[in-house]
Protein backbone atom coordinates (compact mmCIF):
# COMPACT_ATOMS: atom_id res chain seq x y z
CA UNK A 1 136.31 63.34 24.52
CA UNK A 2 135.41 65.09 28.14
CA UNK A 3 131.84 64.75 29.16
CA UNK A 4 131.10 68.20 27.87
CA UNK A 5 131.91 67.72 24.75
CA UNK A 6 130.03 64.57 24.60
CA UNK A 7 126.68 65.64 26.05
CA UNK A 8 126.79 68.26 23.55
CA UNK A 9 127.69 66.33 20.60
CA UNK A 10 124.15 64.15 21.71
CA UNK A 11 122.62 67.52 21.97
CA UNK A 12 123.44 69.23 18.52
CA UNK A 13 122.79 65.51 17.03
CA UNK A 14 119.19 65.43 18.35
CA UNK A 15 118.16 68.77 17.60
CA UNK A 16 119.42 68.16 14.14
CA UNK A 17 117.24 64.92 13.92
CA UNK A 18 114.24 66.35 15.36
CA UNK A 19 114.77 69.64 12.77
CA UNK A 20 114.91 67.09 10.06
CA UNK A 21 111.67 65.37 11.33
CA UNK A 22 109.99 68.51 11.01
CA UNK A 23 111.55 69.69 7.62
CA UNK A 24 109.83 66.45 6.63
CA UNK A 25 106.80 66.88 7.22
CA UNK A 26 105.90 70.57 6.44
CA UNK A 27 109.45 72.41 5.30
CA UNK A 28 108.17 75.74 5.89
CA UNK A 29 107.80 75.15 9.19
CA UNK A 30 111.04 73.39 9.46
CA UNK A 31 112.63 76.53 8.16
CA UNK A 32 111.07 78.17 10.81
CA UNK A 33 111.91 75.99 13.67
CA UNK A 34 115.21 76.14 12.06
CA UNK A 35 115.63 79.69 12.68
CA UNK A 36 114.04 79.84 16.41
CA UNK A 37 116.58 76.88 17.46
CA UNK A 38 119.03 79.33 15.76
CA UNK A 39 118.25 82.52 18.14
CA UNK A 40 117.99 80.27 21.25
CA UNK A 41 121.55 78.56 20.36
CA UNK A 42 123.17 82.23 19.84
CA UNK A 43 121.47 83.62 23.32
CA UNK A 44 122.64 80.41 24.94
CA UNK A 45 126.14 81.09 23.69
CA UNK A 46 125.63 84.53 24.76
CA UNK A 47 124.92 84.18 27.98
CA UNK A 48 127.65 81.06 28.89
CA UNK A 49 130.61 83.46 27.84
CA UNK A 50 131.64 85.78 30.91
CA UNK A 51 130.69 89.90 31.22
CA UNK A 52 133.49 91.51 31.82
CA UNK A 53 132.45 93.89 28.49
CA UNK A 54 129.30 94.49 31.13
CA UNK A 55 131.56 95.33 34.27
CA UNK A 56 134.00 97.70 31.87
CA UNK A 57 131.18 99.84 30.68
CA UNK A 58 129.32 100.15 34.37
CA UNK A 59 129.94 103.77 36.01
């Protein structure tokens, strides 16, 4: 595995475990958190990929 792919294996892993902490304890609120880490993960993705969509479209 390259370093990448490592650090975010021990990313997703600890998000997971703190989301299951949560859903624990209240799991309303881990729903919730759930769906917040959810919009932040998609935006993240978002914003990594490159804009050449953004450049084609520009007058």
């Amino acid at each position: 595995m390259t370093r990448e792919a490592l650090l975010l294996t021990a990313e997703v892993l600890f998000v997971l475990l703190a989301l299951l902490g949560v859903a624990l304890i209240c799991f309303p609120l881990g729903l919730i958190t759930g769906g917040v880490i959810g919009v932040l993960v998609v935006e993240r993705a978002a914003l990594a990929q490159p804009d050449d969509q953004a450049k084609e479209t520009d007058p």
